[in-house]
Protein backbone atom coordinates (compact mmCIF):
# COMPACT_ATOMS: atom_id res chain seq x y z
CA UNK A 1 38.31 -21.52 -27.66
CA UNK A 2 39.04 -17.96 -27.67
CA UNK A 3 41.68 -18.16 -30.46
CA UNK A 4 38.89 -20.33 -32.38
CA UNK A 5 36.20 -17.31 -32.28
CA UNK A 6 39.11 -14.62 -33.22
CA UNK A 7 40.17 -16.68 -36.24
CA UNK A 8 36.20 -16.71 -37.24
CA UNK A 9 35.96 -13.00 -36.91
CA UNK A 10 39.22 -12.16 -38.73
CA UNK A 11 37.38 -11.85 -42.22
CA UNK A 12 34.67 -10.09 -40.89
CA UNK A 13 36.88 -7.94 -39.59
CA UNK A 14 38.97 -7.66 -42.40
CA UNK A 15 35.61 -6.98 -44.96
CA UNK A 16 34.25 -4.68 -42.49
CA UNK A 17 37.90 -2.24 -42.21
CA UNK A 18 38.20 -2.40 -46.86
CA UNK A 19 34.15 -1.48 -46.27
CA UNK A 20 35.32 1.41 -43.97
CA UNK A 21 38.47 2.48 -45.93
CA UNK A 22 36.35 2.42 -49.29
CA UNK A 23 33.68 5.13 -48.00
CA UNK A 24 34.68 8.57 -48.63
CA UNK A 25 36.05 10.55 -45.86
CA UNK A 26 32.61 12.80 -45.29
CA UNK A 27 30.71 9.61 -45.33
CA UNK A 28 32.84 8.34 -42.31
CA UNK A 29 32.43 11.54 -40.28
CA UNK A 30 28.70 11.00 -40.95
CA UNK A 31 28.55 7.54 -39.62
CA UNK A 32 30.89 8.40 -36.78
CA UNK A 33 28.17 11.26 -35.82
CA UNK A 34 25.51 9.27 -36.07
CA UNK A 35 27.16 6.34 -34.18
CA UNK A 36 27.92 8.81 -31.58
CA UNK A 37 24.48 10.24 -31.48
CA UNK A 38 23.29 7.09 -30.77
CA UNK A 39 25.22 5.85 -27.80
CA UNK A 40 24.57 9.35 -26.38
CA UNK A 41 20.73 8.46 -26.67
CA UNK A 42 21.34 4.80 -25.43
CA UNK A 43 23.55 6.54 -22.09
CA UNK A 44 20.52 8.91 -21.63
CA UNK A 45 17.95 6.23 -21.94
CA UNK A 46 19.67 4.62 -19.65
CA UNK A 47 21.19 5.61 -17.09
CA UNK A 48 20.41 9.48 -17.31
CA UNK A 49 16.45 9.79 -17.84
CA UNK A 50 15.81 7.06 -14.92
CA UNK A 51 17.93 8.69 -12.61
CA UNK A 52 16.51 12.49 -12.98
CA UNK A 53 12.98 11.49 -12.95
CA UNK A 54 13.94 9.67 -9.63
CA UNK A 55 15.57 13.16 -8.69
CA UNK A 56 12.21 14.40 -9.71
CA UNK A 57 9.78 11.89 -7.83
CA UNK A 58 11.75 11.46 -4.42
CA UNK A 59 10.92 14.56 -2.65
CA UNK A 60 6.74 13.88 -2.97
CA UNK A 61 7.63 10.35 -2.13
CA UNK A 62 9.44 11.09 0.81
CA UNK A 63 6.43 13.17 1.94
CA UNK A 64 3.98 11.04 0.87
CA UNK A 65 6.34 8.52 3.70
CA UNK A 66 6.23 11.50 6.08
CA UNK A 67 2.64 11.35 6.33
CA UNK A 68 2.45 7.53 6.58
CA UNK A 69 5.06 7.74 9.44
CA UNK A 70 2.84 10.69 10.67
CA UNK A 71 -0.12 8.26 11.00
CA UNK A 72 1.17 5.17 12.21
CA UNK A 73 2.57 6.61 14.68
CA UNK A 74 -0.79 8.44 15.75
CA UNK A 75 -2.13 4.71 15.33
CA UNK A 76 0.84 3.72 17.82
CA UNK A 77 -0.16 6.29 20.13
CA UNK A 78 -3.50 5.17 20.51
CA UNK A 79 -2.90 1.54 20.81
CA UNK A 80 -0.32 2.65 24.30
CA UNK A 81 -3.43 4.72 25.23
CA UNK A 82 -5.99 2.13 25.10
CA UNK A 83 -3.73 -0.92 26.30
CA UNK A 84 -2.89 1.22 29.38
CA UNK A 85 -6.91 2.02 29.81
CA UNK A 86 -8.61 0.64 32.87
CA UNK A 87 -10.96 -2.36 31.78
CA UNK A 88 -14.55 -1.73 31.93
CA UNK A 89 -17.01 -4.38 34.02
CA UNK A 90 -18.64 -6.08 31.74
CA UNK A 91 -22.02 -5.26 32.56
CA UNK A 92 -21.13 -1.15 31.66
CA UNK A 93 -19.45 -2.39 28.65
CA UNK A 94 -22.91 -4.41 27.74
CA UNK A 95 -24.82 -0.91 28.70
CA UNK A 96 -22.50 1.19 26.41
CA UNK A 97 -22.73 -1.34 23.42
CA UNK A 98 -26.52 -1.47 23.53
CA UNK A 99 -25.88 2.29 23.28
CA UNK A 100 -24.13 2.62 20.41
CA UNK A 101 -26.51 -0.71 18.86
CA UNK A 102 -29.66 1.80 19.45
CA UNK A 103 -27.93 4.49 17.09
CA UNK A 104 -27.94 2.85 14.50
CA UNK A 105 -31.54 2.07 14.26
CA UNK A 106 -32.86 -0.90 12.88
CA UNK A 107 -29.56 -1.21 10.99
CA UNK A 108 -28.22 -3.63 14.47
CA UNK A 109 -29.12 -6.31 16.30
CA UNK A 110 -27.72 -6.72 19.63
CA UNK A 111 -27.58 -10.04 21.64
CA UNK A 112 -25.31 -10.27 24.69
CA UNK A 113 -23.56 -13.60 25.80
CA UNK A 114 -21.48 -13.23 29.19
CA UNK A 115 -18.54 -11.93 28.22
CA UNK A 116 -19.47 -11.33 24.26
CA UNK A 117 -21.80 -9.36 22.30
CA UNK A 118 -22.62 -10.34 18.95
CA UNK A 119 -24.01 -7.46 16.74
CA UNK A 120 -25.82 -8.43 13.60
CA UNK A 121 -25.75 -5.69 11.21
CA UNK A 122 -27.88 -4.91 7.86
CA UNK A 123 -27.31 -2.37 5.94
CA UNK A 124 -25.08 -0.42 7.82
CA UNK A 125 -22.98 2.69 6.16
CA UNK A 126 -19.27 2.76 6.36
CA UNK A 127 -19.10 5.67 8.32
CA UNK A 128 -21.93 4.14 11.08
CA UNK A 129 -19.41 0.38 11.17
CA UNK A 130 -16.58 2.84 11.69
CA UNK A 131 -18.05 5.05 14.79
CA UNK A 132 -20.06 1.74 16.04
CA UNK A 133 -16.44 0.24 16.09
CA UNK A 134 -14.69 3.70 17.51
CA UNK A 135 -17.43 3.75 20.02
CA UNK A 136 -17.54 0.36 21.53
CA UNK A 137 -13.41 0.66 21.38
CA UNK A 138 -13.19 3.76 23.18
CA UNK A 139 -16.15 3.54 25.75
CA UNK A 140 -16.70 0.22 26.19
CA UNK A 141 -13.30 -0.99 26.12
CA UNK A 142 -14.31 -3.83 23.80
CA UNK A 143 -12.71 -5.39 21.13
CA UNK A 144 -13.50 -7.45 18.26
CA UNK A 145 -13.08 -11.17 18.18
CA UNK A 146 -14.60 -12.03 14.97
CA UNK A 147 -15.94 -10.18 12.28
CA UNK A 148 -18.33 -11.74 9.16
CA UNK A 149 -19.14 -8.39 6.68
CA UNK A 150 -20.07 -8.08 3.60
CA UNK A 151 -20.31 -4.82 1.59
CA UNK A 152 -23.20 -5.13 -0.55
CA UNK A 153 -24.85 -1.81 -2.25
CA UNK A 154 -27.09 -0.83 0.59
CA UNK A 155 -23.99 -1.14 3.47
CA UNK A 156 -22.20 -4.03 5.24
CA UNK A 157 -24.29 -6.89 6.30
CA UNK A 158 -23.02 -10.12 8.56
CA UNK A 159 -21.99 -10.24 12.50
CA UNK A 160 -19.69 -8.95 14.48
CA UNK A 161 -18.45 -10.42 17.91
CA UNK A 162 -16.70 -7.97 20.85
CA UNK A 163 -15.43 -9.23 23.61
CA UNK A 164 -15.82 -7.55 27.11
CA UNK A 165 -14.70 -6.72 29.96
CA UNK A 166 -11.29 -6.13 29.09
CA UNK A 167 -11.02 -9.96 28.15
C-alpha cells in the first residue's frame, strides 16, 4: 500500500524538484523566506499566542477563584453556624415570621399551618425576598420547603412555604 502511494508521488515529485532546479537561485531564497515566514506565523498562531495570553489571563483568574473560594467558604461557615443553632419553638418562630411578614407591608400575606407558614407575596423587591428570607433564617430558625416566584416588573409574586420549629 505504501509502496503503491510512493510510486504515485514519484512524478510529482520529480516535476516539482526540475520546477525547483529551473527557478533562479534568488527566486529560491525568496520562496524559502517566505516558506519560513510562514511556518513561523503558523508556530505562533499556534502554539505561542494561546499560551501567552493564558500567561496573561491566569493571574485575574486565579483571583477571580480566590474570591469564589473566599465566599463559599463564608457560605460554609454559616451553614456550621446555623445547623449547630438551637431550634426555635414553633410558636416564637410563628411570632418572628409574622414580624418580618408586617415589614413588608401589604407586599405579604401570612397564614400559619402547625408547623408551616405559607407567605404569599406580591410585588415584593429583591432586596425585601432576600432580608424576609435572611430574617426568618436567622431569627426564626426556619427554612424553606417550597418556593413558587415569579419575577414580574413590579417584584416577585407566588408563595413561599417555611417550615418551623427546627423541623
Amino acid at each position: 500500500m505504501i509502496e503503491g502511494l510512493t510510486a504515485q508521488l514519484q512524478p510529482w515529485r520529480e516535476r516539482s524538484a526540475a520546477a525547483w532546479r529551473a527557478r533562479a537561485p534568488r527566486e529560491r531564497a525568496a520562496l524559502v523566506i517566505m516558506a519560513l515566514v510562514l511556518g513561523l506565523f503558523v508556530v505562533w498562531s499556534l502554539f505561542v499566542a494561546p499560551a501567552l495570553a493564558m500567561l496573561r489571563s491566569a493571574p485575574a483568574q486565579l483571583d477571580a477563584l480566590d474570591a469564589q473560594l473566599q465566599q463559599m467558604r463564608g457560605m460554609a461557615g454559616e451553614v456550621r453556624d446555623l445547623r449547630s443553632a438551637t431550634p426555635v419553638p414553633t410558636a416564637q418562630a410563628g411570632v418572628a415570621i409574622k414580624a418580618a411578614a408586617e415589614r413588608l407591608g401589604d407586599k405579604a400575606r401570612l397564614s400559619l399551618q402547625a408547623d408551616r407558614a405559607v407567605l404569599t407575596l406580591q410585588g415584593a423587591s429583591p432586596e425585601q425576598l432576600r432580608a424576609l428570607l435572611v430574617e426568618t433564617r436567622t431569627v426564626a430558625r426556619a427554612r424553606p420547603l417550597e418556593a413558587q416566584l415569579t419575577r414580574g416588573p413590579s417584584g416577585f409574586n407566588g408563595t413561599l412555604v417555611l417550615a418551623l420549629g427546627g423541623s
